[in-house]
N, C-alpha and C. Protein backbone atom coordinates (compact mmCIF):
# COMPACT_ATOMS: atom_id res chain seq x y z
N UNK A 1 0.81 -1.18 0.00
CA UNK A 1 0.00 0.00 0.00
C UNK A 1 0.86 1.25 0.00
N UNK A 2 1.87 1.03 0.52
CA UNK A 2 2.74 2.24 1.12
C UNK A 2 3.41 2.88 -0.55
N UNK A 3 3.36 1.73 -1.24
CA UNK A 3 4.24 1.61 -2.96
C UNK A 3 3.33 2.75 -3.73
N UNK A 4 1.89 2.34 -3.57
CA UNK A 4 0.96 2.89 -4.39
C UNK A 4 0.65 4.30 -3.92
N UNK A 5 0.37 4.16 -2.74
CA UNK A 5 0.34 6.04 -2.21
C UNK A 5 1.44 6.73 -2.79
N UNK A 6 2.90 6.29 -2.66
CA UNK A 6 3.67 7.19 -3.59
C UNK A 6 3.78 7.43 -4.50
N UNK A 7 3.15 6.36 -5.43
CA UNK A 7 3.41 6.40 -7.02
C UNK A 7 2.01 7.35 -7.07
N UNK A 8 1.00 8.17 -6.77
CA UNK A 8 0.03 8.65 -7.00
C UNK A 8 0.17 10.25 -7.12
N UNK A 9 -0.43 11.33 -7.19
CA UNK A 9 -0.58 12.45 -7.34
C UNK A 9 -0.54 13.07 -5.74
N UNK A 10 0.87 14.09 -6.06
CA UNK A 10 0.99 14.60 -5.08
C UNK A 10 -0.01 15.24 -3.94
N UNK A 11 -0.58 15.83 -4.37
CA UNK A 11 -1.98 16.19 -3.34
C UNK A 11 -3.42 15.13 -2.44
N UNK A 12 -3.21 13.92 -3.43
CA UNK A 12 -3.49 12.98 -3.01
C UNK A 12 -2.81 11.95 -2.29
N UNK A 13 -1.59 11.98 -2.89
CA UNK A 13 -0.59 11.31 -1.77
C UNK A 13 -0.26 11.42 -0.30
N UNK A 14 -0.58 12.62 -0.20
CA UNK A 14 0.08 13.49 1.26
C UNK A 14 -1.18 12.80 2.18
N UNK A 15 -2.17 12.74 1.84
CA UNK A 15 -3.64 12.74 2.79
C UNK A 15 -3.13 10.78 2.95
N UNK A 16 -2.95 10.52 1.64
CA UNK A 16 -3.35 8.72 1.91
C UNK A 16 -1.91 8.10 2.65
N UNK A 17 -0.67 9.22 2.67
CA UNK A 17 0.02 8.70 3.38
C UNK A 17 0.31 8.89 4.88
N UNK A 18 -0.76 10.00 5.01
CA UNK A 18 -0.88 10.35 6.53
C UNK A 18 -1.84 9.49 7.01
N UNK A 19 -3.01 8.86 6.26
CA UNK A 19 -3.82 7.58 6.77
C UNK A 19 -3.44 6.92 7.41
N UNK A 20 -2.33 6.57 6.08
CA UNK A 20 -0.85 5.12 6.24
C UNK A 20 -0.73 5.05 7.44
N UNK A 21 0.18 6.29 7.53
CA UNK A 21 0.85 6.02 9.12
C UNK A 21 0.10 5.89 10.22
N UNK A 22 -0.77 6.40 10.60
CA UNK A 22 -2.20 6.34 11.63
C UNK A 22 -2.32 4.86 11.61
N UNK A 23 -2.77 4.56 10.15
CA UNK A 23 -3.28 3.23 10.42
C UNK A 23 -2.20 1.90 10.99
N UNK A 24 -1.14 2.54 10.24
CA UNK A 24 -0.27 1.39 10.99
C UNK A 24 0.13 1.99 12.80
N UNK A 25 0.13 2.65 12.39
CA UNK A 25 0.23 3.36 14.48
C UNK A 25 -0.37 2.32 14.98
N UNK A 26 -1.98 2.41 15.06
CA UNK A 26 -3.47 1.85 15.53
C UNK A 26 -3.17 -0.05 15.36
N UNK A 27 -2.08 0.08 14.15
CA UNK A 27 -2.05 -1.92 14.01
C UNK A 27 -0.80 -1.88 15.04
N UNK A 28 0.12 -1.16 15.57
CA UNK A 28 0.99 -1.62 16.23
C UNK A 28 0.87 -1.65 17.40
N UNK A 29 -0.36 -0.89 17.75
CA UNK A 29 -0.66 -0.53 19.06
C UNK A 29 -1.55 -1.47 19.16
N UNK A 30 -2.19 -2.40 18.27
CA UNK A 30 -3.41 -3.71 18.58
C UNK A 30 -2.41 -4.52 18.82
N UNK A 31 -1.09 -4.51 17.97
CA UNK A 31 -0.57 -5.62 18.02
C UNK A 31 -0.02 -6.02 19.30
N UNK A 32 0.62 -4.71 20.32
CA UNK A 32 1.49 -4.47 21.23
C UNK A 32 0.31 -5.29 22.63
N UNK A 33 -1.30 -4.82 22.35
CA UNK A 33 -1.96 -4.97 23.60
C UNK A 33 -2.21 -6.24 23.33
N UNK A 34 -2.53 -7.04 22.09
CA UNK A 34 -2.81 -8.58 22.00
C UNK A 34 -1.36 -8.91 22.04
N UNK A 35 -0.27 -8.99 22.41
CA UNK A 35 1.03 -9.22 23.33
C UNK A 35 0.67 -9.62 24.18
N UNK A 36 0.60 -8.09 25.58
CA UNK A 36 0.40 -8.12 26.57
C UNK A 36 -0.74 -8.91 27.14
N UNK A 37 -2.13 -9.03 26.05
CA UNK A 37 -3.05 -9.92 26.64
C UNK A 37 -2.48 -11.31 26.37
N UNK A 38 -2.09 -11.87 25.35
CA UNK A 38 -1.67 -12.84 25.51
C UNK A 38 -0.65 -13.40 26.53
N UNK A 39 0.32 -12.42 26.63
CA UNK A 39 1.76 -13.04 28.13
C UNK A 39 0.44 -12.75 29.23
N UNK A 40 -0.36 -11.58 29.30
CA UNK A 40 -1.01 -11.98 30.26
C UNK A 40 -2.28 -13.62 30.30
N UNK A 41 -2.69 -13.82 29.64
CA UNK A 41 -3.57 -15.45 29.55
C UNK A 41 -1.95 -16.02 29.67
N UNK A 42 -0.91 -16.48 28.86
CA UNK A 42 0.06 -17.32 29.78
C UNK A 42 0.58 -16.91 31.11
N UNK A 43 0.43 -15.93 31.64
CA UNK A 43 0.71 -16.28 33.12
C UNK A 43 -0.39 -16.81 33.61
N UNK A 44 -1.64 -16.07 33.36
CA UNK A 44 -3.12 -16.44 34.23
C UNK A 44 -2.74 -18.33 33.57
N UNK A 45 -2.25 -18.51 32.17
CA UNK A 45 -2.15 -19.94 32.55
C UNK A 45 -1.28 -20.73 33.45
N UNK A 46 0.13 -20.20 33.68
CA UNK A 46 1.19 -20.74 34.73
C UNK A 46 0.35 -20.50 36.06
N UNK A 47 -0.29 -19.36 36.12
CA UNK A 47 -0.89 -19.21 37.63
C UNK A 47 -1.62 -20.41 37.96
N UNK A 48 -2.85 -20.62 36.64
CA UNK A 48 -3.63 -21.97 37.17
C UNK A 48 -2.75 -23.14 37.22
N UNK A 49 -1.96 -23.00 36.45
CA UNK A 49 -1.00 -24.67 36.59
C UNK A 49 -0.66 -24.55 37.77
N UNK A 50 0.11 -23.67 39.00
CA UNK A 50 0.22 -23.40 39.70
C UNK A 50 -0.45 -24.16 41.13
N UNK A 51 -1.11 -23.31 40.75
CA UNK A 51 -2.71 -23.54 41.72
C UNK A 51 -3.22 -24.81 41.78
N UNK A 52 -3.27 -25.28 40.39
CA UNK A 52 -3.61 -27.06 40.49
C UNK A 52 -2.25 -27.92 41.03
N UNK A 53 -1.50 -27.33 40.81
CA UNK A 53 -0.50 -28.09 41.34
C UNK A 53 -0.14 -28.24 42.64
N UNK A 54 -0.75 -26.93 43.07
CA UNK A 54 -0.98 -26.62 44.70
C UNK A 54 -1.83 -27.44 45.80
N UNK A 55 -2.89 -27.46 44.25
CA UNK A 55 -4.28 -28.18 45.01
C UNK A 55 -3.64 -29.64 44.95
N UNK A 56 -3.41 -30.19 44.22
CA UNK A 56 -3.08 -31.38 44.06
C UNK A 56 -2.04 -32.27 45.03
N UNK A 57 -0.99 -30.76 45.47
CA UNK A 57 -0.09 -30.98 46.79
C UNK A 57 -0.74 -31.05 48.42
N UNK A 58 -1.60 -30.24 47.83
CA UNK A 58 -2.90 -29.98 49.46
C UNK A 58 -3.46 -31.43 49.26
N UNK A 59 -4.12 -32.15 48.43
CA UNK A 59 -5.03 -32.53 48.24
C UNK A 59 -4.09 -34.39 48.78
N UNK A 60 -2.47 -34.46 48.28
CA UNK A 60 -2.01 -35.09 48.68
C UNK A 60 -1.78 -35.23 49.99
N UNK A 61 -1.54 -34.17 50.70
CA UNK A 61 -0.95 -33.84 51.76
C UNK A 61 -2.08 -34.22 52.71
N UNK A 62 -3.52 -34.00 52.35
CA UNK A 62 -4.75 -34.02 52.97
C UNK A 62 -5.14 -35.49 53.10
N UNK A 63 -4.84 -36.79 52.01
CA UNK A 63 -5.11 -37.63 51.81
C UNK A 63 -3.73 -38.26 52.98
N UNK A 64 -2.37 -37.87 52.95
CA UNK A 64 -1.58 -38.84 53.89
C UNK A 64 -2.00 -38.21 55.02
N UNK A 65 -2.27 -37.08 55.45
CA UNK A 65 -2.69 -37.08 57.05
C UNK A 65 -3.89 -37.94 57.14
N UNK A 66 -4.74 -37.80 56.67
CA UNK A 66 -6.20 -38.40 56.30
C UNK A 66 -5.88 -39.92 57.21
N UNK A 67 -4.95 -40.70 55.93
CA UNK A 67 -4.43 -41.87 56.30
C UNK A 67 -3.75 -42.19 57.49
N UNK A 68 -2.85 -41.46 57.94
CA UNK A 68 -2.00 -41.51 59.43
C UNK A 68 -3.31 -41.23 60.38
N UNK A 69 -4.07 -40.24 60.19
CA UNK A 69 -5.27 -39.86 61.49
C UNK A 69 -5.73 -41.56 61.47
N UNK A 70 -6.14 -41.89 60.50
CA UNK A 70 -7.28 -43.45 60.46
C UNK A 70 -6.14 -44.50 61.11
N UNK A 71 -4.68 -44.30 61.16
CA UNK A 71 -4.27 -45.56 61.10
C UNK A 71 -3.99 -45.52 63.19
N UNK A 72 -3.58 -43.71 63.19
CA UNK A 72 -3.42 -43.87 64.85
C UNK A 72 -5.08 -44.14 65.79
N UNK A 73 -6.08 -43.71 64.76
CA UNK A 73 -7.08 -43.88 65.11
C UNK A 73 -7.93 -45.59 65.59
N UNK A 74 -6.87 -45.89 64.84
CA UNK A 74 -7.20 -47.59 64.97
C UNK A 74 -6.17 -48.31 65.67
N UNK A 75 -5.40 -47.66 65.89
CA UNK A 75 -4.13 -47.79 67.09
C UNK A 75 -4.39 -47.94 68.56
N UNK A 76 -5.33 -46.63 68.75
CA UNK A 76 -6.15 -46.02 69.72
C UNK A 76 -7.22 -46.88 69.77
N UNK A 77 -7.88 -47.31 69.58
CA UNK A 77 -9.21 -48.12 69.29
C UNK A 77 -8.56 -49.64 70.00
N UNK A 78 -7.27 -50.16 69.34
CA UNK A 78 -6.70 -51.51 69.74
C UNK A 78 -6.45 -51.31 70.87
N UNK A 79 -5.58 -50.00 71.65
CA UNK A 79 -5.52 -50.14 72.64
C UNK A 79 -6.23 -50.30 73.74
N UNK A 80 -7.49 -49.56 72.97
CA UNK A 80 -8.43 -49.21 74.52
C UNK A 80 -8.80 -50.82 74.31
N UNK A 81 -9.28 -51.60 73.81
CA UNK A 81 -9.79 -52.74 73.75
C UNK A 81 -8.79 -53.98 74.26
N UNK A 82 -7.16 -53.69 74.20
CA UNK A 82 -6.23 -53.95 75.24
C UNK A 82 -6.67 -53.55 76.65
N UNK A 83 -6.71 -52.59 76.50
CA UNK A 83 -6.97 -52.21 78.72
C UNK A 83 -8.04 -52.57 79.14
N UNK A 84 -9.62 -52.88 77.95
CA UNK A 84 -10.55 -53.02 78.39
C UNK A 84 -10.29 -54.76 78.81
N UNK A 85 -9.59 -55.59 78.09
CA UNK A 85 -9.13 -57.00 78.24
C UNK A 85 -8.65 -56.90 79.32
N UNK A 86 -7.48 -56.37 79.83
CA UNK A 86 -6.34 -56.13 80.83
C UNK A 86 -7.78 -55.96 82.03
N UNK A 87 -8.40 -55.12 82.08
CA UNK A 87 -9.22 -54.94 83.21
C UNK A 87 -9.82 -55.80 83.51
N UNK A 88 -10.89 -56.51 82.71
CA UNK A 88 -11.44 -57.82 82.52
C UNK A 88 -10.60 -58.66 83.32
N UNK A 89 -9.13 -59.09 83.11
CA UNK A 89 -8.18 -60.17 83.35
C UNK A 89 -8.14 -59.78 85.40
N UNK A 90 -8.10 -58.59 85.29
CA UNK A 90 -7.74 -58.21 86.68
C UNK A 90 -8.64 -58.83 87.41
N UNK A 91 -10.08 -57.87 87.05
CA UNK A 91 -10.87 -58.07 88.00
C UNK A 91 -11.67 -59.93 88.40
N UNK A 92 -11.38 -61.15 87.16
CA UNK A 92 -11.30 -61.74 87.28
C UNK A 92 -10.38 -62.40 88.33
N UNK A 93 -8.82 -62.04 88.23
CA UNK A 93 -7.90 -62.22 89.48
C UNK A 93 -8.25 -61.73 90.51
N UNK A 94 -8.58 -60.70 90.74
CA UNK A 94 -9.46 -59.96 91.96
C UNK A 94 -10.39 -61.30 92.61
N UNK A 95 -11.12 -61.69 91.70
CA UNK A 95 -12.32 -62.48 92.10
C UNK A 95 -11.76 -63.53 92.79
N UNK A 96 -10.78 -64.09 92.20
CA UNK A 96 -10.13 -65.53 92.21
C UNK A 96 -9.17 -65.60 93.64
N UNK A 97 -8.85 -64.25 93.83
CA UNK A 97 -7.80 -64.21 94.82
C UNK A 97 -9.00 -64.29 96.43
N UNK A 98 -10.09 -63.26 96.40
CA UNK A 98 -11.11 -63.15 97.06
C UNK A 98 -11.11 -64.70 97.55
N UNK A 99 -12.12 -65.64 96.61
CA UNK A 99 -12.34 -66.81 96.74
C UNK A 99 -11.00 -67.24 97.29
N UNK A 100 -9.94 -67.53 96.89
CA UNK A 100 -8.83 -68.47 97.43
C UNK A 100 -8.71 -67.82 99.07
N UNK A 101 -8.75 -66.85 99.21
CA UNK A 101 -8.58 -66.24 100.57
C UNK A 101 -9.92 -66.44 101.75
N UNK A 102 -11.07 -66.57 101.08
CA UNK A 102 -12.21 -67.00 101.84
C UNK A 102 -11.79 -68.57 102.46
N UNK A 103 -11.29 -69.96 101.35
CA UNK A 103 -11.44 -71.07 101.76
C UNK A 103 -10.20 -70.83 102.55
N UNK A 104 -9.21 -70.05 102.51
CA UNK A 104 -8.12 -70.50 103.62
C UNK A 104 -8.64 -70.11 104.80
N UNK A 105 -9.39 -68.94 104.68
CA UNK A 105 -10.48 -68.66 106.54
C UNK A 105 -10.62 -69.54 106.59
N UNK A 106 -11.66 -70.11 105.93
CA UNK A 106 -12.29 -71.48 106.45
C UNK A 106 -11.75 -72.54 106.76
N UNK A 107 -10.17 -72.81 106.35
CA UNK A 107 -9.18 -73.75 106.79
C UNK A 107 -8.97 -73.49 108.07
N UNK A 108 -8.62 -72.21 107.76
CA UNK A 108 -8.05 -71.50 109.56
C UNK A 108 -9.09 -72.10 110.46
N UNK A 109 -10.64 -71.58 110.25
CA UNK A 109 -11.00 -72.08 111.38
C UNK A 109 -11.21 -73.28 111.53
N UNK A 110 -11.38 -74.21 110.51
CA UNK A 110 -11.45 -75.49 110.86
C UNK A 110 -9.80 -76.11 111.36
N UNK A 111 -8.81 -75.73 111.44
CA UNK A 111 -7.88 -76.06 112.17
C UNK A 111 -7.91 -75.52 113.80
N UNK A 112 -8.30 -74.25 113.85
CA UNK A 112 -8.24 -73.49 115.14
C UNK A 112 -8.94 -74.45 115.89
N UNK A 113 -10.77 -75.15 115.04
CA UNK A 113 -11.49 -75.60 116.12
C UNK A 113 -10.77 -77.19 116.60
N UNK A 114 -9.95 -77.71 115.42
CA UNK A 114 -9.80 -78.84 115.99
C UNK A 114 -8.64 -78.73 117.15
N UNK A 115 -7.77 -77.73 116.87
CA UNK A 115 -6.32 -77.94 117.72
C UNK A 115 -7.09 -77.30 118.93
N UNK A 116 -8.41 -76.80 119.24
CA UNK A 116 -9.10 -76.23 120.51
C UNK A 116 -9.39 -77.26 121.02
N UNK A 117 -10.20 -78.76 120.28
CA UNK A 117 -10.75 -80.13 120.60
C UNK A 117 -9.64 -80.87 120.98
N UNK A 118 -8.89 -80.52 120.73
CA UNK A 118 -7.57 -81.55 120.96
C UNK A 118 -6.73 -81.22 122.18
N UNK A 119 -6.60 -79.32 122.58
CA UNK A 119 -6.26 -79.71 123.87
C UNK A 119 -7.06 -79.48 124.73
N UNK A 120 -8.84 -79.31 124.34
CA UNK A 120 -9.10 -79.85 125.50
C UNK A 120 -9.52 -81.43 125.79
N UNK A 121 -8.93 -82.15 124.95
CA UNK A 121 -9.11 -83.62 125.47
C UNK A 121 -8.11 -84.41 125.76
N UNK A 122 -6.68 -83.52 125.70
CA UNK A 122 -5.81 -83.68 126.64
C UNK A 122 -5.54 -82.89 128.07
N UNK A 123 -6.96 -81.90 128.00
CA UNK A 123 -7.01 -81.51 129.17
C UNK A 123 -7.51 -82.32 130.22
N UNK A 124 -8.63 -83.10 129.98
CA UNK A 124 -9.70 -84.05 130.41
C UNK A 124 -8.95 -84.79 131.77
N UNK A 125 -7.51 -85.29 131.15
CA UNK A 125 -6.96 -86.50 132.42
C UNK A 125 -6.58 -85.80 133.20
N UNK A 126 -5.92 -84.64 132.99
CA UNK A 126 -5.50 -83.87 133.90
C UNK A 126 -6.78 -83.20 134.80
N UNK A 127 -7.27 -82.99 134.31
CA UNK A 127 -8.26 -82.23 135.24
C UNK A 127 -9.23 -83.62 136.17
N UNK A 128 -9.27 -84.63 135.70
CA UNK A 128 -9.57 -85.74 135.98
C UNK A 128 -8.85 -86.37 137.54
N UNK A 129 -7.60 -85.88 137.20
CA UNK A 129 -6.20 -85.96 138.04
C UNK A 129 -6.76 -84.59 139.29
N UNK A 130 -7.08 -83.64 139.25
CA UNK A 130 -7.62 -82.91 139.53
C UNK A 130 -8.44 -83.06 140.64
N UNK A 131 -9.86 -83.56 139.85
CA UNK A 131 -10.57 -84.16 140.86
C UNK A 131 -10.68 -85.72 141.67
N UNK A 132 -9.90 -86.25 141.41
CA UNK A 132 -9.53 -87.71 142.19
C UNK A 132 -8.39 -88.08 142.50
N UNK A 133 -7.66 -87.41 142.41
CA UNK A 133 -5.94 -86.97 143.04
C UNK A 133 -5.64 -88.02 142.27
N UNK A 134 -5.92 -89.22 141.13
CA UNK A 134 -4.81 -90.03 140.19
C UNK A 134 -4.82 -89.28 139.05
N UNK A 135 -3.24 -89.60 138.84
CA UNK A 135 -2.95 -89.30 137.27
C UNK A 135 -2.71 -90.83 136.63
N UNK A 136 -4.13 -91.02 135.86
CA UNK A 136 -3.81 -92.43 135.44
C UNK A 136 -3.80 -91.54 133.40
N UNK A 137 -3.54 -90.30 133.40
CA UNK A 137 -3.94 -90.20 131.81
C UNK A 137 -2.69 -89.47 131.53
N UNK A 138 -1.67 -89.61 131.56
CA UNK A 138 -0.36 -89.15 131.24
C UNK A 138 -0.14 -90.22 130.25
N UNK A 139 -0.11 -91.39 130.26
CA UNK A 139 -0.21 -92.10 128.68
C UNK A 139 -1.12 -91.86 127.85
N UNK A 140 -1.93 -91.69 128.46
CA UNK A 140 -3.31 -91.63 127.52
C UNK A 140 -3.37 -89.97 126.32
N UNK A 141 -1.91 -88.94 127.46
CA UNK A 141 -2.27 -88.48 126.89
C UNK A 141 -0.56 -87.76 126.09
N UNK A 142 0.01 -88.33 126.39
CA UNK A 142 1.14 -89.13 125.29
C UNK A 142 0.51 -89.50 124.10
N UNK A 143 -0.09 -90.65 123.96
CA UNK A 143 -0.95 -91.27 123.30
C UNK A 143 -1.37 -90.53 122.14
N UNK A 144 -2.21 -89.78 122.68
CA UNK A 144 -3.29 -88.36 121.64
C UNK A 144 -2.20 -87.84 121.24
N UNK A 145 -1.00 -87.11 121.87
CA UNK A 145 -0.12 -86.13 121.15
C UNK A 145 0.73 -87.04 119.99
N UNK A 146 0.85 -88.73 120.10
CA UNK A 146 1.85 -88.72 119.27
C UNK A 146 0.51 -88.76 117.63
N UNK A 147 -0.58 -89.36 118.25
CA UNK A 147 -1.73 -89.23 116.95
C UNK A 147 -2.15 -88.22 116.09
N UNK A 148 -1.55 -86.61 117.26
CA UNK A 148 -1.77 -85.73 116.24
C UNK A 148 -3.44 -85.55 116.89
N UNK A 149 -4.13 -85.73 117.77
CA UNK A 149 -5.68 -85.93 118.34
C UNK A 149 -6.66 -86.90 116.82
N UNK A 150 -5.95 -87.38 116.39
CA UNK A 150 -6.81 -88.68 115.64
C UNK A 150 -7.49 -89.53 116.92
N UNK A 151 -8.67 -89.82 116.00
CA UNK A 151 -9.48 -91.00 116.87
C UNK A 151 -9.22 -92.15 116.23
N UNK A 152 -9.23 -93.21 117.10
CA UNK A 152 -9.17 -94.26 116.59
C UNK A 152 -10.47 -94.96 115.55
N UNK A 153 -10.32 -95.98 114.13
CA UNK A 153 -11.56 -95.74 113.77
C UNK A 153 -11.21 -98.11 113.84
């Protein structure tokens, strides 16, 4: 275009080459802002790559805590169901010890009453001796002590 405006008639030339230049001004200045819009859409695109890449790091990051919370969570869960066993076990021993300690009372006193029967029936000759001035139970009561107060059957 620029060829033909010059090759034309001077008075007409001057006007179509002052167009010229305007018009290419106006194309360099479209050209300069569809630049800038474009580097600007590639950053707004690095930004979103960015951002997804961000999310995607959150989103990882969210999923291994996620996983560690569930795994101490079930850690926690085994244990309490450990102590709840452990308690169980105790209070069973508790029980068991109770009982074993009741029948040894009951040993106790069934020993207390017999070794009570036993000397008083080695008391018997003596006091026997007592009232009839003989001691005829000094074997008799030899006798009982070496038996342990067994009766004869």
């Amino acid at each position: 275009m620029d060829l033909e405006a010059r090759s034309l008639q001077p008075n007409v030339k001057a006007v179509i080459l002052a167009k010229l230049r305007e018009y290419k001004s106006d194309l360099n200045n479209l050209k300069s802002e569809h630049k800038r819009l474009a580097s600007g859409n590639s950053n707004q695109a690095a930004r979103d790559d960015l951002l997804e890449s961000g999310m995607a790091d959150a989103m990882s990051v969210s999923a291994n805590q996620r996983g560690r919370l569930m795994m101490s969570t079930e850690r926690l869960n085994e244990s309490s169901d450990r102590i709840k066993e452990s308690r169980r076990t105790m209070l069973e021993t508790e029980e068991l010890g109770v009982s074993i300690l009741q029948d040894l009372h009951q040993q106790r006193q069934s020993l207390l009453h017999a070794n009570d029967t036993v000397f008083l029936l080695l008391k018997v000759p003596y006091r026997l001796h007592l009232l009839t001035g003989k001691f005829e139970g000094k074997d008799e009561r030899k006798r009982l002590m070496r038996k342990g107060g067994r009766k004869n059957k």
